[in-house]
Protein backbone atom coordinates (compact mmCIF):
# COMPACT_ATOMS: atom_id res chain seq x y z
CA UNK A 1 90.52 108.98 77.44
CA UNK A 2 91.71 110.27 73.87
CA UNK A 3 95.29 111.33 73.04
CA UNK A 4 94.34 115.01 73.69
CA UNK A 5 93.44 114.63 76.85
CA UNK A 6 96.99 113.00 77.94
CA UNK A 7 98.59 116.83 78.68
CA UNK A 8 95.75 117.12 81.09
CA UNK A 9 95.98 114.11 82.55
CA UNK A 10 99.49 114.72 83.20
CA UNK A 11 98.77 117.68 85.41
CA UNK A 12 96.46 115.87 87.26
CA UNK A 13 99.15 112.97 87.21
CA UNK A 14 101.47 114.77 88.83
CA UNK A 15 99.88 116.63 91.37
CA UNK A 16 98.61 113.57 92.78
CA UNK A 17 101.30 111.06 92.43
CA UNK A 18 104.99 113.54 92.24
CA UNK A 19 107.24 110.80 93.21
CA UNK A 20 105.92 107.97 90.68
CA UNK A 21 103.99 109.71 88.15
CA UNK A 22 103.20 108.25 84.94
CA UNK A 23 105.22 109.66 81.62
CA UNK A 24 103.46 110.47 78.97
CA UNK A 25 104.98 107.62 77.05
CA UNK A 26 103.12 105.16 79.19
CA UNK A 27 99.79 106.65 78.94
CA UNK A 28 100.33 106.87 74.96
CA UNK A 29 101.48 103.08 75.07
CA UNK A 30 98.59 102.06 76.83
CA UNK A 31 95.95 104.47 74.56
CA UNK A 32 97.37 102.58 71.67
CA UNK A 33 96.21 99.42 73.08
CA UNK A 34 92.82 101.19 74.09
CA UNK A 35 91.26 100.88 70.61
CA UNK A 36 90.09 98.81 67.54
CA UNK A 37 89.26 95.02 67.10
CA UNK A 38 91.74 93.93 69.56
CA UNK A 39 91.76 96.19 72.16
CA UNK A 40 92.91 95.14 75.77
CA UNK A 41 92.58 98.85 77.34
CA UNK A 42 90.33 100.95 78.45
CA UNK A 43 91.34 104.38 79.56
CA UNK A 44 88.99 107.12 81.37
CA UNK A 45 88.20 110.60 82.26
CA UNK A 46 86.25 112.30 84.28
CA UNK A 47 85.37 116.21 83.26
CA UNK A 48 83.74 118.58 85.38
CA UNK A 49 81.69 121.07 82.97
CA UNK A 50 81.61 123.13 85.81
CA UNK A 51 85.05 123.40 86.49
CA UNK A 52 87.08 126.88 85.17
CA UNK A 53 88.94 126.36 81.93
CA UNK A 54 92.41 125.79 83.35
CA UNK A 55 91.25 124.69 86.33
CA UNK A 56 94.47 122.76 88.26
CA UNK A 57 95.83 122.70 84.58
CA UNK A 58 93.34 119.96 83.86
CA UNK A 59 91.09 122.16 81.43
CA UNK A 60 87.72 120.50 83.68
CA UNK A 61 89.51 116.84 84.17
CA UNK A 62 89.13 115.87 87.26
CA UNK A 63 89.52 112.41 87.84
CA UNK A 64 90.76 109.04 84.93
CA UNK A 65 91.38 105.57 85.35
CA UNK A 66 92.78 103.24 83.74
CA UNK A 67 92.15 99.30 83.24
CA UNK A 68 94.35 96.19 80.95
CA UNK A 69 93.05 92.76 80.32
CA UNK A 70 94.56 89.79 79.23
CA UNK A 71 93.81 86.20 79.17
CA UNK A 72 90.66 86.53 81.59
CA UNK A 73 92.51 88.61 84.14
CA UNK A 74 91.83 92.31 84.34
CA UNK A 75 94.27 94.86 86.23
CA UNK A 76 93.24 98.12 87.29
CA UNK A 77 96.27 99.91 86.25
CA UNK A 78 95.37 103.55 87.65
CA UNK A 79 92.41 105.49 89.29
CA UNK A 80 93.29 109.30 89.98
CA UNK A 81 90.61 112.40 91.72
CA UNK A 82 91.51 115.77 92.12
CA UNK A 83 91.40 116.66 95.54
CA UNK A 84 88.24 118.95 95.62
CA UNK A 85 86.52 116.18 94.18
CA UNK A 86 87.79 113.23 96.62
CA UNK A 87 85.02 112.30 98.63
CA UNK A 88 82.01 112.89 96.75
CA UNK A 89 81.93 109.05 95.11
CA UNK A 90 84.09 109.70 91.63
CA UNK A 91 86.48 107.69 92.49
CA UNK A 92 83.33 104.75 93.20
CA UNK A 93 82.28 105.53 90.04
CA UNK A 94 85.46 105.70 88.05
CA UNK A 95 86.07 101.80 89.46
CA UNK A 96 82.90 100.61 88.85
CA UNK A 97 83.33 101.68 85.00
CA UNK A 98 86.48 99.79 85.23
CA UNK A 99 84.72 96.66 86.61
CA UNK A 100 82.45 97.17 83.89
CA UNK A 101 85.42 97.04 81.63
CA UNK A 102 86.49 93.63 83.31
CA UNK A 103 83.04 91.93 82.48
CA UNK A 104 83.36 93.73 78.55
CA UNK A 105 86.50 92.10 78.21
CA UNK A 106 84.84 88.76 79.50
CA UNK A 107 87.71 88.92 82.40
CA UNK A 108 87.04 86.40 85.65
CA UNK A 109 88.92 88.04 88.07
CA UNK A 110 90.28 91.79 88.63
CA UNK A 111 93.96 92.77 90.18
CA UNK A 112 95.00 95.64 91.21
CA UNK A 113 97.92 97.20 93.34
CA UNK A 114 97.50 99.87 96.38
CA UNK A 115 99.70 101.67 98.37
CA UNK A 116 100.22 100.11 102.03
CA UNK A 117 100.01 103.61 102.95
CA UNK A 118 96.90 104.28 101.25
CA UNK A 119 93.86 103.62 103.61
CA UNK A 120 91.75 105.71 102.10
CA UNK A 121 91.97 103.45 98.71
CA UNK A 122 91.62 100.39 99.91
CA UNK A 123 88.70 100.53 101.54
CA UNK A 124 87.24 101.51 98.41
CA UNK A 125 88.80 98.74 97.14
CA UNK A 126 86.91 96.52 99.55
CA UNK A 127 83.74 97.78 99.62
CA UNK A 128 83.83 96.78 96.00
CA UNK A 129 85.12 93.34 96.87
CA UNK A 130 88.45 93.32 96.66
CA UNK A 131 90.18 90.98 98.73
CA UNK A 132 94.03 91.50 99.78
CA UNK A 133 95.94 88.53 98.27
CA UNK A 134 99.66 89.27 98.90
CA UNK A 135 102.14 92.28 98.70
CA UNK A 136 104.97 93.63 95.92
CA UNK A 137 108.39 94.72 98.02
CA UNK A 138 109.30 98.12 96.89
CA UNK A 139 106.76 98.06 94.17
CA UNK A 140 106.63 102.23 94.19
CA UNK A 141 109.37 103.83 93.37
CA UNK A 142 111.83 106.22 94.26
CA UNK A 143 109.88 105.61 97.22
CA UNK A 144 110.61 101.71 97.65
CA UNK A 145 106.73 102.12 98.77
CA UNK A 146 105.14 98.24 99.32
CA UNK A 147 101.89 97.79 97.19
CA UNK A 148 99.22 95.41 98.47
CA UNK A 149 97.75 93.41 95.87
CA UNK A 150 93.93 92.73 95.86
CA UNK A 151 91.62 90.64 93.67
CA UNK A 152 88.28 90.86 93.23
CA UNK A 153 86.40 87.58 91.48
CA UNK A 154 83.63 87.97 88.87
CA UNK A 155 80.43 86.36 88.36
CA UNK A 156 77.30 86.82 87.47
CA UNK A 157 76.35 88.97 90.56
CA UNK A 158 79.05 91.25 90.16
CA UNK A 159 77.40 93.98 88.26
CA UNK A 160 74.43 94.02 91.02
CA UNK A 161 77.64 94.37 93.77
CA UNK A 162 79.28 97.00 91.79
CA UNK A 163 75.98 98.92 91.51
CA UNK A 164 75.13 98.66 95.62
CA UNK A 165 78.61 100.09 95.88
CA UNK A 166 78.53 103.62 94.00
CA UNK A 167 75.35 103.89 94.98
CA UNK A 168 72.89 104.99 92.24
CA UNK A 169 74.44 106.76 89.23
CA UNK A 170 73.12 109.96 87.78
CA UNK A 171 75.12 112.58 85.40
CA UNK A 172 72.90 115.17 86.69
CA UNK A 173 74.61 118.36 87.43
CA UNK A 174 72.22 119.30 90.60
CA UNK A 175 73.20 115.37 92.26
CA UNK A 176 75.03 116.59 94.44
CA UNK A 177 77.63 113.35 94.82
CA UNK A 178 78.43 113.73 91.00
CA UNK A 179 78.95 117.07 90.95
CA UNK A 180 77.78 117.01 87.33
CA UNK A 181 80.84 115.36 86.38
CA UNK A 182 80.77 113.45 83.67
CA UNK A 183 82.86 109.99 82.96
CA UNK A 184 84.03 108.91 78.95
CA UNK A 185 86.18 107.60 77.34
């Protein structure tokens, strides 16, 4: 994710998460962490080539993610996919960059926080791993939604795991569960 993609992002931002969307301010805090020597970020997005120009105000983003590390421990600090393209393994995909991210970063363990409500995400979470480890009271807000906090361990067999769990990768437009969507940062 560059800084010109942040408008877009907010759309997509938005759309999927109205009552605790991220400002702007926070994804251009974390972008300036994202770069350089000592980076500690690394920030995502998924385009669809495909897509109309203007599609959901997105301009062909359809999914991002987002990951921090510091000290050996890695956080997961966002995944978002449009609707149209939930289902169809971005969301896999987006993560396992992020893993990737974890083991670039030389992190030994991952965090991340989910919804209670959100079924859907965490058994993506766990078919990558992740194990539930505790929960954050009224961690979403205005909501006062709980967040369940999962961790997921590395070592050296981690990149085979994360690779059995998207499933084999291709940025081809006719594979069907990419939808020719392509993933940079």
């Amino acid at each position: 994710m560059r800084w010109w993609d942040i408008d877009d992002v907010l759309a997509l931002e938005r759309a999927l998460f109205p009552d605790d969307a991220w400002s702007a301010g926070m994804f251009w805090s974390e972008l300036a962490h994202a770069r350089g020597p000592y980076a500690t970020r690394r920030y995502l997005v998924a385009v669809d080539p495909e897509a109309p120009p203007g599609a959901h105000g997105t301009d062909g983003i359809v999914g991002y993610g987002g990951f921090a590390a510091v000290d050996g421990t890695g956080d997961v600090q966002t995944i978002g996919v449009l609707p149209s393209h939930q289902g169809t393994g971005l969301g896999a995909r987006l993560l396992g960059e992020l893993i990737s991210a974890a083991t670039d970063f030389e992190c030994h363990e991952v965090l991340l926080e989910v919804r209670v409500d959100n079924a859907r995400a965490q058994r993506l979470y766990e078919r990558f791993g992740f194990a539930p480890i505790g929960f954050r009271r009224g961690y979403y807000q205005p909501g006062n939604v709980d967040a369940l906090v999962m961790r997921l361990g590395l070592t050296a067999d981690t990149t085979a795991d994360t690779t059995a769990a998207t499933g084999p990768t291709s940025d081809s437009a006719s594979d069907p569960s990419s939808q020719g969507t392509q993933i940079h940062g």
